[in-house]
PDB file of N, CA and C in Angstrom:
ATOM      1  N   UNK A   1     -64.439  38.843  12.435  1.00  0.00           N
ATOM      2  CA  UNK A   1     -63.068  38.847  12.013  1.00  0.00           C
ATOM      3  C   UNK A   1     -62.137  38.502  13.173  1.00  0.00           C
ATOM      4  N   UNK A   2     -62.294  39.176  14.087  1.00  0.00           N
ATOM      5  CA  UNK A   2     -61.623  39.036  15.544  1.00  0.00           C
ATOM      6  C   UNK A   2     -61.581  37.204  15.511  1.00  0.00           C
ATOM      7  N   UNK A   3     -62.599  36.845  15.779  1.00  0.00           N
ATOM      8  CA  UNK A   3     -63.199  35.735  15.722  1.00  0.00           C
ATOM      9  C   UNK A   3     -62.068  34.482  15.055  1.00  0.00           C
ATOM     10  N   UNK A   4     -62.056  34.966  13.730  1.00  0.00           N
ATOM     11  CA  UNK A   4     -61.160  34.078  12.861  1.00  0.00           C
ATOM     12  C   UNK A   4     -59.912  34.325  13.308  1.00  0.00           C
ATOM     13  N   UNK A   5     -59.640  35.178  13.685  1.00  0.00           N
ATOM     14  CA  UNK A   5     -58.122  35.589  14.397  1.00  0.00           C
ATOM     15  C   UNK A   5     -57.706  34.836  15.035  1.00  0.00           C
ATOM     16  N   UNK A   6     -58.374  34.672  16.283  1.00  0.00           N
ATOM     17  CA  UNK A   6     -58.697  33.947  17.543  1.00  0.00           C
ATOM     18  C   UNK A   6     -58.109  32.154  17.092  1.00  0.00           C
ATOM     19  N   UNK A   7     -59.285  31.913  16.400  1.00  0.00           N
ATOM     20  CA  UNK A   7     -59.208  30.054  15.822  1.00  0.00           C
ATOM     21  C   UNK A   7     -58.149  30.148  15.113  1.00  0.00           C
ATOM     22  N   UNK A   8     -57.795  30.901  14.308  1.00  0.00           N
ATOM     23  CA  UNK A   8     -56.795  30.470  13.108  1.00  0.00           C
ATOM     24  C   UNK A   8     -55.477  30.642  14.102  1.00  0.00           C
ATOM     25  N   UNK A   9     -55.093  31.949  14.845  1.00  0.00           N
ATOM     26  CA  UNK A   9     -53.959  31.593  15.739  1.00  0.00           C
ATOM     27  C   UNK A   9     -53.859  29.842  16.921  1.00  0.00           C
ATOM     28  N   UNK A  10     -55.095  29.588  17.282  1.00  0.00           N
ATOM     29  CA  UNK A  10     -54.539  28.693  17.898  1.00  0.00           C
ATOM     30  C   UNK A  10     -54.810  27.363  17.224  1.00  0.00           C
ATOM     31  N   UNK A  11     -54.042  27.112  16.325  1.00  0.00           N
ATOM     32  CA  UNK A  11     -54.327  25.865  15.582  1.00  0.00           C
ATOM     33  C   UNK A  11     -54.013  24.701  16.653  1.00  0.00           C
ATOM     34  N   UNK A  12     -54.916  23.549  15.802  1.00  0.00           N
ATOM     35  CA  UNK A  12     -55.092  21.997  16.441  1.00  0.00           C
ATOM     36  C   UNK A  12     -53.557  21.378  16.597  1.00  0.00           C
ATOM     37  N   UNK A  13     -53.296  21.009  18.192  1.00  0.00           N
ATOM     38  CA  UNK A  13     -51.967  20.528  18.200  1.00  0.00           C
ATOM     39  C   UNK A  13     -51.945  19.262  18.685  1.00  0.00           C
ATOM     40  N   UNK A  14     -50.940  18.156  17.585  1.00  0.00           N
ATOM     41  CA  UNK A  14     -51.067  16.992  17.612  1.00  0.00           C
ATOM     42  C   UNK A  14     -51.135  16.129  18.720  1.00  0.00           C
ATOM     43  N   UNK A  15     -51.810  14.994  19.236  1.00  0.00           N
ATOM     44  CA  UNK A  15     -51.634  14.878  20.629  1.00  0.00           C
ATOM     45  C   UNK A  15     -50.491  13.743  20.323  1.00  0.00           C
ATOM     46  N   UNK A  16     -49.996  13.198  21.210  1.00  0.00           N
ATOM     47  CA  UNK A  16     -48.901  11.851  21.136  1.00  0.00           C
ATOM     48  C   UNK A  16     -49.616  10.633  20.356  1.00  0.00           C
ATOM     49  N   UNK A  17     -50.762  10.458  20.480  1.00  0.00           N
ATOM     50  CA  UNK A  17     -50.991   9.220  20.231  1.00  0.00           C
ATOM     51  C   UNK A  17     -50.709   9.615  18.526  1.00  0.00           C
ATOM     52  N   UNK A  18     -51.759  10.672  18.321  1.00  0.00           N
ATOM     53  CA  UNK A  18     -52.055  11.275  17.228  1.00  0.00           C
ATOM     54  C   UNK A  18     -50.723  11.210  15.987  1.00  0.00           C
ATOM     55  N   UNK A  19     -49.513  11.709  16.914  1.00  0.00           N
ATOM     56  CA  UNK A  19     -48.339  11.766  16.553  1.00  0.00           C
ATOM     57  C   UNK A  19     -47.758  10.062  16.038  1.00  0.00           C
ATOM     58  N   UNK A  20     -47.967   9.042  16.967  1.00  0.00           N
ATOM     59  CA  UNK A  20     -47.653   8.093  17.356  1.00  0.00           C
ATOM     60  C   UNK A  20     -47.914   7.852  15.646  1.00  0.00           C
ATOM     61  N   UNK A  21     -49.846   7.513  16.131  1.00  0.00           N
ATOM     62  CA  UNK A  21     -50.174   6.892  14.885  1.00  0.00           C
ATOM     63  C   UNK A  21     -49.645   7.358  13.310  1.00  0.00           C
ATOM     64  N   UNK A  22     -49.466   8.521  12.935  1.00  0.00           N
ATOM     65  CA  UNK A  22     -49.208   9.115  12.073  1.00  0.00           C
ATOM     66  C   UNK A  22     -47.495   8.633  11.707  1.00  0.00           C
ATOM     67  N   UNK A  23     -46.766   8.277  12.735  1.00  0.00           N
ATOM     68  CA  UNK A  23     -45.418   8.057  12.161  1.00  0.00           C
ATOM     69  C   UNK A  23     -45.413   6.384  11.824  1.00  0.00           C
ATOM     70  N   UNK A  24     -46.503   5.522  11.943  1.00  0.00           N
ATOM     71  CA  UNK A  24     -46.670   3.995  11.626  1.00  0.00           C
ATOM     72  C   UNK A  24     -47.528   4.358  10.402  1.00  0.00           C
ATOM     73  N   UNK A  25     -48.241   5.115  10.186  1.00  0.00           N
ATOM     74  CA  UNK A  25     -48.762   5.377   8.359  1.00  0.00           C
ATOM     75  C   UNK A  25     -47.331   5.105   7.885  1.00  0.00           C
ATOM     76  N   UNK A  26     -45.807   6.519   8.333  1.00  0.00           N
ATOM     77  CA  UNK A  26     -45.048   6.730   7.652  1.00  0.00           C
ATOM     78  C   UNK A  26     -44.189   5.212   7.523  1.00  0.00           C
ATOM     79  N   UNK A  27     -44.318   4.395   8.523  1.00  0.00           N
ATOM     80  CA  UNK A  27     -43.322   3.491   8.394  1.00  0.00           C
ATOM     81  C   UNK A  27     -43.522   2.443   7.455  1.00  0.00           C
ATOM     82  N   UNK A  28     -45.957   2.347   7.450  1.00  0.00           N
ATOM     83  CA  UNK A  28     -46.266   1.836   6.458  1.00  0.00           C
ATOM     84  C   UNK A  28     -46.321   2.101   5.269  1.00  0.00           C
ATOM     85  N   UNK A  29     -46.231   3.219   4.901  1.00  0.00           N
ATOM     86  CA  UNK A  29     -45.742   3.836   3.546  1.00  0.00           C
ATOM     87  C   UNK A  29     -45.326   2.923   2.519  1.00  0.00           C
ATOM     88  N   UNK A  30     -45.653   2.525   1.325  1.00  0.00           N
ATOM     89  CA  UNK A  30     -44.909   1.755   0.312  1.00  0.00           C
ATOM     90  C   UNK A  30     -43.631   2.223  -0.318  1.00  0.00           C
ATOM     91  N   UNK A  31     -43.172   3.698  -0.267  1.00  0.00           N
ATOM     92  CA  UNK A  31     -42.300   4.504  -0.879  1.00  0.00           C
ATOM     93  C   UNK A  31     -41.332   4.436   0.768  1.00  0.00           C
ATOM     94  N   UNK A  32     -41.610   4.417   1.630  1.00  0.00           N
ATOM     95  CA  UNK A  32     -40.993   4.623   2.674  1.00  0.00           C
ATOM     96  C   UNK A  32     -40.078   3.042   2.915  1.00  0.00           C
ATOM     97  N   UNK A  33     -40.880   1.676   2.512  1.00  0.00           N
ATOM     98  CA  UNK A  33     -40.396   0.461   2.599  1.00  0.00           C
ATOM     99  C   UNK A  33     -39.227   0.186   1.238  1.00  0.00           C
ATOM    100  N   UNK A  34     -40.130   0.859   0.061  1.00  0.00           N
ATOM    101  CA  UNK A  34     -38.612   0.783  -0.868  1.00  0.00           C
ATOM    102  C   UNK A  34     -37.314   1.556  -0.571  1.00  0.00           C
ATOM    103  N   UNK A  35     -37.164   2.556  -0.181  1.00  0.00           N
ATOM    104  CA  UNK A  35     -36.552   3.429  -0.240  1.00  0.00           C
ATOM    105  C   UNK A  35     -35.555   2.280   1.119  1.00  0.00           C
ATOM    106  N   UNK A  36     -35.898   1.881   2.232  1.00  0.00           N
ATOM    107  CA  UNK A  36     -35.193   1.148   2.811  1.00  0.00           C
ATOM    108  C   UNK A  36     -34.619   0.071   2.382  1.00  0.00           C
ATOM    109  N   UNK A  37     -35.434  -0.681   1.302  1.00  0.00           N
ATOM    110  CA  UNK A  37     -35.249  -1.591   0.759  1.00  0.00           C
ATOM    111  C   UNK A  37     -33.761  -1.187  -0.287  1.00  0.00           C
ATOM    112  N   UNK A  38     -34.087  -0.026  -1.071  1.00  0.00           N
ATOM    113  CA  UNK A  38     -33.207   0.555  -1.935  1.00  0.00           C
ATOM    114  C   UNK A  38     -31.761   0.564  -1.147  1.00  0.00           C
ATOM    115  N   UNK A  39     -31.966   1.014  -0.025  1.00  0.00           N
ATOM    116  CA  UNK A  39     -30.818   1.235   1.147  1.00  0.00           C
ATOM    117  C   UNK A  39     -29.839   0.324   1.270  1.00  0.00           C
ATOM    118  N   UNK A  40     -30.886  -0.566   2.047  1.00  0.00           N
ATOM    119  CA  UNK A  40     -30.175  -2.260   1.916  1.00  0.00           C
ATOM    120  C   UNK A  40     -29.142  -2.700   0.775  1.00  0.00           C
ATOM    121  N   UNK A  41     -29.728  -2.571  -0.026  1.00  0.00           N
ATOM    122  CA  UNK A  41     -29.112  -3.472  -1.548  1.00  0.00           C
ATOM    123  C   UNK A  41     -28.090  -2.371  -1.742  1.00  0.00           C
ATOM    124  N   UNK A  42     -27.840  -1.395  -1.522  1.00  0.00           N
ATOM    125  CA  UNK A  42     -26.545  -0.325  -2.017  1.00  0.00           C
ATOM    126  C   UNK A  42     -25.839  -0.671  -0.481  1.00  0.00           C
ATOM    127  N   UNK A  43     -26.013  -0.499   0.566  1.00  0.00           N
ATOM    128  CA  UNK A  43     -25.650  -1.401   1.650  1.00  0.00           C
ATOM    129  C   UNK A  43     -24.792  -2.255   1.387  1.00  0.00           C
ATOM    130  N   UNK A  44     -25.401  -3.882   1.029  1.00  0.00           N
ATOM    131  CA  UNK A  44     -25.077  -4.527   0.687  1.00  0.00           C
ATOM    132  C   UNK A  44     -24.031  -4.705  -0.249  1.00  0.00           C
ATOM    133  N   UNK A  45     -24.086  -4.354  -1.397  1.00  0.00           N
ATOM    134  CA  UNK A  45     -23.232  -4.049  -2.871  1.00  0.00           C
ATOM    135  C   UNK A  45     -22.083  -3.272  -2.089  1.00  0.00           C
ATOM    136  N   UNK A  46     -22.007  -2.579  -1.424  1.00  0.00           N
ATOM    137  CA  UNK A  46     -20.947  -1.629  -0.870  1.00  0.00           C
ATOM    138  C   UNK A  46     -19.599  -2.817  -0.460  1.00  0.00           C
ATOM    139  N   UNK A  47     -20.600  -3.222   0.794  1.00  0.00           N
ATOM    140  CA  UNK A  47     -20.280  -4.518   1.141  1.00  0.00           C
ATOM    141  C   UNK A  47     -19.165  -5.147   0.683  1.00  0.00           C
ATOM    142  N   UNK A  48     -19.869  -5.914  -0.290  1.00  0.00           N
ATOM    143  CA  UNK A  48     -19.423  -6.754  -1.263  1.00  0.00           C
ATOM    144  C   UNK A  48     -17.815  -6.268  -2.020  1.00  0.00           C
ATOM    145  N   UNK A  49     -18.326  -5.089  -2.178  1.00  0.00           N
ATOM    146  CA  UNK A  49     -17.149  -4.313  -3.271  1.00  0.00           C
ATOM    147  C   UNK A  49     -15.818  -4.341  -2.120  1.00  0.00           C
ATOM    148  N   UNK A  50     -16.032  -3.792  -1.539  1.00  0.00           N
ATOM    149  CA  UNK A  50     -15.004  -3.689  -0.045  1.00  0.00           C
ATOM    150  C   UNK A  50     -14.047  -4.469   0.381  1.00  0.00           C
ATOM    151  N   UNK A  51     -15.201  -5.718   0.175  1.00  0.00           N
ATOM    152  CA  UNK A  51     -14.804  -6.841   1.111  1.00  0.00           C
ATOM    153  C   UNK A  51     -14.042  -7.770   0.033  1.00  0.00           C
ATOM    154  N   UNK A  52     -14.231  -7.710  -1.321  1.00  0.00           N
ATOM    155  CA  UNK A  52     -13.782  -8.335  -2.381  1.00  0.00           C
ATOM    156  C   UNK A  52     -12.292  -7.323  -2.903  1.00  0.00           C
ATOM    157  N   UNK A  53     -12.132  -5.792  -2.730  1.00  0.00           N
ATOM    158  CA  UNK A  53     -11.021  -5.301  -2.708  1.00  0.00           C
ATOM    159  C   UNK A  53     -10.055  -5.462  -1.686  1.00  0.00           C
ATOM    160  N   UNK A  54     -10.601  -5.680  -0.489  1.00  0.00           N
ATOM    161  CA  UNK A  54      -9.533  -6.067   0.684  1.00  0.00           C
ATOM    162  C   UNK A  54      -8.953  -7.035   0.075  1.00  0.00           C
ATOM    163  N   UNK A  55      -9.799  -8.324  -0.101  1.00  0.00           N
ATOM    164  CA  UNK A  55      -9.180  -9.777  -0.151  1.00  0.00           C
ATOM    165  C   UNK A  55      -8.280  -9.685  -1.461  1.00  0.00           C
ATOM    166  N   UNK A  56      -8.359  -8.667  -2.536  1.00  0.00           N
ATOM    167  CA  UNK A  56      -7.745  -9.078  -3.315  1.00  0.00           C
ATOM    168  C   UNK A  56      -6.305  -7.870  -3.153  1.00  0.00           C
ATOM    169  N   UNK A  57      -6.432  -6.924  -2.313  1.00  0.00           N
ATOM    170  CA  UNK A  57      -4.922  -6.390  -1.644  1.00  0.00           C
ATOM    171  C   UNK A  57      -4.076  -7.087  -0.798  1.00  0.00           C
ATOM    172  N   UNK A  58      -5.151  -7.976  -0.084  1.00  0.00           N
ATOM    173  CA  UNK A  58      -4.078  -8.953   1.021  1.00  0.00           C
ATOM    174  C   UNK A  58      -3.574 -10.150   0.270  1.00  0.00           C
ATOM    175  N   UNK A  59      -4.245 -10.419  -1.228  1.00  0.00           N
ATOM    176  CA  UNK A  59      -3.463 -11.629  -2.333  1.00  0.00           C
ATOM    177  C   UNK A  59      -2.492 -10.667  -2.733  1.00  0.00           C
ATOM    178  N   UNK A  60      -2.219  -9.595  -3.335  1.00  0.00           N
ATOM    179  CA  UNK A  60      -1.476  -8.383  -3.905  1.00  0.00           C
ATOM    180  C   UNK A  60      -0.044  -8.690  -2.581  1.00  0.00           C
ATOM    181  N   UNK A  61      -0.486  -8.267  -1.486  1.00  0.00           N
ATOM    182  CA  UNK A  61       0.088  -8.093  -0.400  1.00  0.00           C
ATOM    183  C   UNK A  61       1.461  -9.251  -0.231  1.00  0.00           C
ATOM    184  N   UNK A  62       0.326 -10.326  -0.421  1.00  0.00           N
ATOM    185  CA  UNK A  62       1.402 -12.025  -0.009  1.00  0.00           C
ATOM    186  C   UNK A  62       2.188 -12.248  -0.906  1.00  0.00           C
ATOM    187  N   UNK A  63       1.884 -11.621  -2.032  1.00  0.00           N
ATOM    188  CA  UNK A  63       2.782 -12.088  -3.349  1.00  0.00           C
ATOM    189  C   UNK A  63       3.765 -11.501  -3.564  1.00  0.00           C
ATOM    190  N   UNK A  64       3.754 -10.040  -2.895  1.00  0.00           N
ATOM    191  CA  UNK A  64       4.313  -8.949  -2.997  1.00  0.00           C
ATOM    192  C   UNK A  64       5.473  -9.191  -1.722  1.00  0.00           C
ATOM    193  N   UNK A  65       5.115 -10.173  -0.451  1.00  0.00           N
ATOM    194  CA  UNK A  65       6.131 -10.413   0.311  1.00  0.00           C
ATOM    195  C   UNK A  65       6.771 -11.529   0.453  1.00  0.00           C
ATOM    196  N   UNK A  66       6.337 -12.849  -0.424  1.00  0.00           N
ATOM    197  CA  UNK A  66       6.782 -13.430  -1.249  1.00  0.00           C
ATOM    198  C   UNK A  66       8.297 -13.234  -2.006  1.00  0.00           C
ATOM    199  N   UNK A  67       8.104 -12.425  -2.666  1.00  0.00           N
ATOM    200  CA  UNK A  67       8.747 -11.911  -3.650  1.00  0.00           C
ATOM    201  C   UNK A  67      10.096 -11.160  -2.714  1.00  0.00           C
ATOM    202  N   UNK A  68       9.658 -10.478  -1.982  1.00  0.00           N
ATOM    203  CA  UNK A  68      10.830  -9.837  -0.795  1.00  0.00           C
ATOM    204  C   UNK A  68      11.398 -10.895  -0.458  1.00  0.00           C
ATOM    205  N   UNK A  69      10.853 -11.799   0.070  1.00  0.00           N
ATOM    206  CA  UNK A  69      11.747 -12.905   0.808  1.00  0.00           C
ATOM    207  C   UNK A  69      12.504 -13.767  -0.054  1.00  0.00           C
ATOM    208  N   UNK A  70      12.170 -13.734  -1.674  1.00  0.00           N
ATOM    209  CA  UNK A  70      13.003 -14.436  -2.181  1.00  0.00           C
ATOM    210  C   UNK A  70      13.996 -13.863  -2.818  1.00  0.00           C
ATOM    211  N   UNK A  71      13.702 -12.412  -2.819  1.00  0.00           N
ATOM    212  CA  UNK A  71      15.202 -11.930  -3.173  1.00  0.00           C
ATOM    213  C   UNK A  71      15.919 -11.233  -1.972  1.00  0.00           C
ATOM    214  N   UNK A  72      15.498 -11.522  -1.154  1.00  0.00           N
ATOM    215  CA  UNK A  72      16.659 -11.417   0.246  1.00  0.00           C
ATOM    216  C   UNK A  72      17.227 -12.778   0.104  1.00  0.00           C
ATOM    217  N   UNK A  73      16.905 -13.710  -0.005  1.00  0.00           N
ATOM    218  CA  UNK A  73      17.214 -15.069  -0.099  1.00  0.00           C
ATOM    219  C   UNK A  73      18.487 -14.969  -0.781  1.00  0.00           C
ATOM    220  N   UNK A  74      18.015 -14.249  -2.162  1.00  0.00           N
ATOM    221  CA  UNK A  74      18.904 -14.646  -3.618  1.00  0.00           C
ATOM    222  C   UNK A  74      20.301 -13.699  -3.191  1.00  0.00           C
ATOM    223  N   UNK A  75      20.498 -11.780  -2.540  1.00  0.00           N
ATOM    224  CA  UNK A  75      21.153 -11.289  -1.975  1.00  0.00           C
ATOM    225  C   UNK A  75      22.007 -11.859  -1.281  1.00  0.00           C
ATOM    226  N   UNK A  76      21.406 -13.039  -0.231  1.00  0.00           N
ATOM    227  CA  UNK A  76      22.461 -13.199   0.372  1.00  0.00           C
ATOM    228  C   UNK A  76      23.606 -14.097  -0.099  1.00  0.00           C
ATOM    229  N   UNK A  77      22.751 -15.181  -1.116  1.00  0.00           N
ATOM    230  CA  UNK A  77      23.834 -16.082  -1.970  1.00  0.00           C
ATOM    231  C   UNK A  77      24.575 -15.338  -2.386  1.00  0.00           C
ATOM    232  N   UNK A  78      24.196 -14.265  -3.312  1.00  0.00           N
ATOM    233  CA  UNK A  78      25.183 -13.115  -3.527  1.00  0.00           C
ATOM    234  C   UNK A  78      26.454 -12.958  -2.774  1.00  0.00           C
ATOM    235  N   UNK A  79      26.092 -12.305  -1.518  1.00  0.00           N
ATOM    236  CA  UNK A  79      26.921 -11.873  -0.808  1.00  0.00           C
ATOM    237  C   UNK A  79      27.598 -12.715  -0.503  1.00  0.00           C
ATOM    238  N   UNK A  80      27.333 -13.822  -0.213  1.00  0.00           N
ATOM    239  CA  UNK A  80      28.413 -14.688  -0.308  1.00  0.00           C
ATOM    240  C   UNK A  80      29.139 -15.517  -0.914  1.00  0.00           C
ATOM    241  N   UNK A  81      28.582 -15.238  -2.513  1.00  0.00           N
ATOM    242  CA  UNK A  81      29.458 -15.489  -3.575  1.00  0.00           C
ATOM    243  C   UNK A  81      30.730 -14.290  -3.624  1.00  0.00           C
ATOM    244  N   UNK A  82      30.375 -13.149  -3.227  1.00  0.00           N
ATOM    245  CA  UNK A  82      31.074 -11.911  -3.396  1.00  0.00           C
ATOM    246  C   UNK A  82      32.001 -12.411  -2.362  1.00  0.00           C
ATOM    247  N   UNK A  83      31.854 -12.798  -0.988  1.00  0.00           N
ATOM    248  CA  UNK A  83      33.009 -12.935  -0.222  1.00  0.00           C
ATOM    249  C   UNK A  83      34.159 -13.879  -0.531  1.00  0.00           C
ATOM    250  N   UNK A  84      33.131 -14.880  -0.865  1.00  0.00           N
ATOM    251  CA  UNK A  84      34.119 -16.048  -1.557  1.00  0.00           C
ATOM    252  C   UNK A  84      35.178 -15.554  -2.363  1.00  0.00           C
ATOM    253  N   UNK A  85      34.284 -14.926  -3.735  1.00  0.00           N
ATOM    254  CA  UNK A  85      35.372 -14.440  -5.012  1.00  0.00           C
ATOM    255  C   UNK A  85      36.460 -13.388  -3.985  1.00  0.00           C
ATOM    256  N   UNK A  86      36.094 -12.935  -3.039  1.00  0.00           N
ATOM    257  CA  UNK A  86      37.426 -11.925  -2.709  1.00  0.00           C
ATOM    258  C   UNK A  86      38.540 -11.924  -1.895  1.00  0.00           C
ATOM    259  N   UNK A  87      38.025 -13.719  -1.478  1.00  0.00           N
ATOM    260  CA  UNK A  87      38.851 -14.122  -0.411  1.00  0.00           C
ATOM    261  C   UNK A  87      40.128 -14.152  -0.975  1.00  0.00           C
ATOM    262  N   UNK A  88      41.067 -14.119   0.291  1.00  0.00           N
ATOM    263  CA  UNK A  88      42.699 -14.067  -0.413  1.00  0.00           C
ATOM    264  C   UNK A  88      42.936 -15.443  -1.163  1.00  0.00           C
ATOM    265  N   UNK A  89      42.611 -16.760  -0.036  1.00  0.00           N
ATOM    266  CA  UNK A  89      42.753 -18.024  -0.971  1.00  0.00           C
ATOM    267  C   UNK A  89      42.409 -18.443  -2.935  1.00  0.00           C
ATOM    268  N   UNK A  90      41.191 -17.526  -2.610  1.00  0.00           N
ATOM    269  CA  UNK A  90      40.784 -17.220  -4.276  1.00  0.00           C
ATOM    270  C   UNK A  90      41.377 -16.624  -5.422  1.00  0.00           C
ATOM    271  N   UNK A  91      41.561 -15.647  -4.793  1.00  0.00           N
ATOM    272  CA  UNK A  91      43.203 -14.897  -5.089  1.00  0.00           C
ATOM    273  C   UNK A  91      44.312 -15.041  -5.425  1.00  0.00           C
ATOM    274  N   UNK A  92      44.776 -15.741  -4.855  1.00  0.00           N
ATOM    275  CA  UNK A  92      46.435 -16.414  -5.126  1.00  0.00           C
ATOM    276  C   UNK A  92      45.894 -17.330  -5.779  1.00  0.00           C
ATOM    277  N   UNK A  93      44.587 -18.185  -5.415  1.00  0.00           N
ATOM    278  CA  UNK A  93      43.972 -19.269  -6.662  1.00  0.00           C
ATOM    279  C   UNK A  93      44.204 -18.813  -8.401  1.00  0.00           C
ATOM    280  N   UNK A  94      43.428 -17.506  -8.136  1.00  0.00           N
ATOM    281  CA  UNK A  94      43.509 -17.053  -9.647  1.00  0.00           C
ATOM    282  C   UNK A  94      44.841 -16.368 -10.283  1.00  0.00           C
ATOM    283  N   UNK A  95      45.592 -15.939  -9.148  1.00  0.00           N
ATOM    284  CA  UNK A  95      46.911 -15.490 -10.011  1.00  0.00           C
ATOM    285  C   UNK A  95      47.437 -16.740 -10.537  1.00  0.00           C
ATOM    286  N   UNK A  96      47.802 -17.956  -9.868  1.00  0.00           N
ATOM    287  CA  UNK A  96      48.524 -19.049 -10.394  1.00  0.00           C
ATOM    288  C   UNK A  96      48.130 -19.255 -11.536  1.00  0.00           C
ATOM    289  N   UNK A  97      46.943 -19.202 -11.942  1.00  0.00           N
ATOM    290  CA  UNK A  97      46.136 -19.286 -13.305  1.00  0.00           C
ATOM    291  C   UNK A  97      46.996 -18.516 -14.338  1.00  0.00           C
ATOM    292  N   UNK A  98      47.031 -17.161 -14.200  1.00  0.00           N
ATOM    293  CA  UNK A  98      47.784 -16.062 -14.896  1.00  0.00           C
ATOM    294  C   UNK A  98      49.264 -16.374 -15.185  1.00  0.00           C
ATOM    295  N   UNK A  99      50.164 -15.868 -15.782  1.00  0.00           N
ATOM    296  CA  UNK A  99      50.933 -15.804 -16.532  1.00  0.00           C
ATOM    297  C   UNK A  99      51.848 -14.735 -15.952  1.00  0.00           C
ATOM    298  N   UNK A 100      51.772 -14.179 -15.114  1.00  0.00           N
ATOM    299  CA  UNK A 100      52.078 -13.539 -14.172  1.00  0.00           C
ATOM    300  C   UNK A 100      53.915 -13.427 -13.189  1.00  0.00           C
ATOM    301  N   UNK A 101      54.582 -12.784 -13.214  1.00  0.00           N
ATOM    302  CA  UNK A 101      55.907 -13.270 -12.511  1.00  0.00           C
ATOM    303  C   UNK A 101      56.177 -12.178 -12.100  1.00  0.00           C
ATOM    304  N   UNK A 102      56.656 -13.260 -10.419  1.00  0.00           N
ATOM    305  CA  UNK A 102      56.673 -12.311  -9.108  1.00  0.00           C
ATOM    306  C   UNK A 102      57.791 -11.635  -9.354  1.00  0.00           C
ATOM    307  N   UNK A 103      58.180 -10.195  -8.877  1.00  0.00           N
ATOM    308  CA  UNK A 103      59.438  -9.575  -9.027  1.00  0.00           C
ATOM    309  C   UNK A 103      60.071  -9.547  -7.539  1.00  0.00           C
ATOM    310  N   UNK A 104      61.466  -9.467  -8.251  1.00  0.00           N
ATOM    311  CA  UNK A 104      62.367  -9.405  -6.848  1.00  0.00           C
ATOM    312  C   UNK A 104      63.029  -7.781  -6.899  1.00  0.00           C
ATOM    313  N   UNK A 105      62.671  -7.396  -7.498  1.00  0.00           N
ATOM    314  CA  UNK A 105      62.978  -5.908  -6.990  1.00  0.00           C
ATOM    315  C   UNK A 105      62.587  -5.168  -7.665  1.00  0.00           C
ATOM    316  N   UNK A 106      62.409  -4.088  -7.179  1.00  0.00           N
ATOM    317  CA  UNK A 106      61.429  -2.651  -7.755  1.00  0.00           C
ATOM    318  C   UNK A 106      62.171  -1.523  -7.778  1.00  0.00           C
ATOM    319  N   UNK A 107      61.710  -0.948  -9.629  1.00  0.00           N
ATOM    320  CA  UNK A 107      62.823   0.191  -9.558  1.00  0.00           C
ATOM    321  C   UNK A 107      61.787   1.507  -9.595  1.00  0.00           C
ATOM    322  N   UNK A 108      62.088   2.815  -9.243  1.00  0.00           N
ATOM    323  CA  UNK A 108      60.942   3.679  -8.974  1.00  0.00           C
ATOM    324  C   UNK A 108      62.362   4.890 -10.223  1.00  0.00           C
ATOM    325  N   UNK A 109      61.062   5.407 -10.960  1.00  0.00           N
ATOM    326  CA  UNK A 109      61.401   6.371 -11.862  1.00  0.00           C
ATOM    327  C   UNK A 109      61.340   7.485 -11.075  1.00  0.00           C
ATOM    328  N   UNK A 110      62.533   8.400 -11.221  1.00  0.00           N
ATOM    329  CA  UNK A 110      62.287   9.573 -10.778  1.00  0.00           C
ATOM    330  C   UNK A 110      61.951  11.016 -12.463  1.00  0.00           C
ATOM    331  N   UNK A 111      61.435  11.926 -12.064  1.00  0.00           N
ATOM    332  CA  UNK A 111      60.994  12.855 -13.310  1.00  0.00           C
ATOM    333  C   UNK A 111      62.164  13.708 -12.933  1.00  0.00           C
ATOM    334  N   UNK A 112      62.537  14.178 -14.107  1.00  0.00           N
ATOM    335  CA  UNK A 112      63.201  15.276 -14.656  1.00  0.00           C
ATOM    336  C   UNK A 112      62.951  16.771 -13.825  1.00  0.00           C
ATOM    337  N   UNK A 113      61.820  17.299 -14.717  1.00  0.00           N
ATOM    338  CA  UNK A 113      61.117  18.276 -14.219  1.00  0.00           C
ATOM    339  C   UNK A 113      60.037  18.039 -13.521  1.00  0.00           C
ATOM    340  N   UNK A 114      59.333  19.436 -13.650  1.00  0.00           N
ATOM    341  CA  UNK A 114      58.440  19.642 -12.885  1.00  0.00           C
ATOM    342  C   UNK A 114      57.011  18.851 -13.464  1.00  0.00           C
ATOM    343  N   UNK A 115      57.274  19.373 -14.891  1.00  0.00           N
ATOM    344  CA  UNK A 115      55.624  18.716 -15.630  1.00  0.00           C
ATOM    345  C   UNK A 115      55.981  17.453 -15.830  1.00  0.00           C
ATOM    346  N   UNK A 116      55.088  17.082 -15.569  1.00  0.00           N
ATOM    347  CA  UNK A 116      54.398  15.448 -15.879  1.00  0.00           C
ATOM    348  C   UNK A 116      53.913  15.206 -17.610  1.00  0.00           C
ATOM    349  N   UNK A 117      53.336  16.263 -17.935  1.00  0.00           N
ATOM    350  CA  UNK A 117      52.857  16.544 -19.253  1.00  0.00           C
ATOM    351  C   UNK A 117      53.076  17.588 -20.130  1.00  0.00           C
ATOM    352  N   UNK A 118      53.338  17.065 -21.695  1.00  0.00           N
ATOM    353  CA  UNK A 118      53.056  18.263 -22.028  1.00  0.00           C
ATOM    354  C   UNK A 118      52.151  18.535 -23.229  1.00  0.00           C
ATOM    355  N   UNK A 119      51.717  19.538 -23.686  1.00  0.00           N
ATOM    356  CA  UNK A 119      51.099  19.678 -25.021  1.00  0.00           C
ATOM    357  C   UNK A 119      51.898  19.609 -26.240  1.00  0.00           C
TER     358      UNK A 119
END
């Protein structure tokens, strides 16, 4: 009994080569080559997906600044339609249009009382 004690505590320990060889079984493995193989192709596909969402945010992107630049464009015609319409020359342009007559003197109402209103 002692005996079995003895052997069974000091079990067989792998030597390097031993080790060596045993991890080229694992590399030759058929389950070990798919499983890399499996790797690859989800790898790959990842890839793909990524690289096909970038390109189609940086089309998103251009169209999207595109679009900024042409209505800063359109703003500023704006703005300077707005200055135009408010210029004084425009102004006296459009009163002459009107029906309009200049006064030569101004009379100012004075109130009675106090209220302005009443019920």
């Amino acid at each position: 009994m002692l005996q079995c004690l003895n052997v069974c505590m000091y079990q067989h320990k792998p030597t390097l080569r031993e080790e060596r060889l045993a991890a080229r079984e694992i590399i030759k493995s058929t389950t070990w080559r798919i499983l890399l193989i499996a790797l690859v192709v989800v790898l790959s596909v990842l890839y793909v997906f990524t690289t096909t969402a970038t390109s189609t945010r940086g089309f998103v992107m251009n169209e999207l600044e595109q679009k900024i630049t042409q209505l800063e464009q359109e703003n500023q015609q704006l703005q300077v339609q707005i200055a135009e319409q408010r210029s004084l020359g425009r102004i006296q342009e459009k009163l002459k249009e009107t029906t309009l007559v200049k006064t030569t003197s101004v009379e100012y109402i004075s109130s009675l009382g106090a209220t302005v209103a009443r019920r």
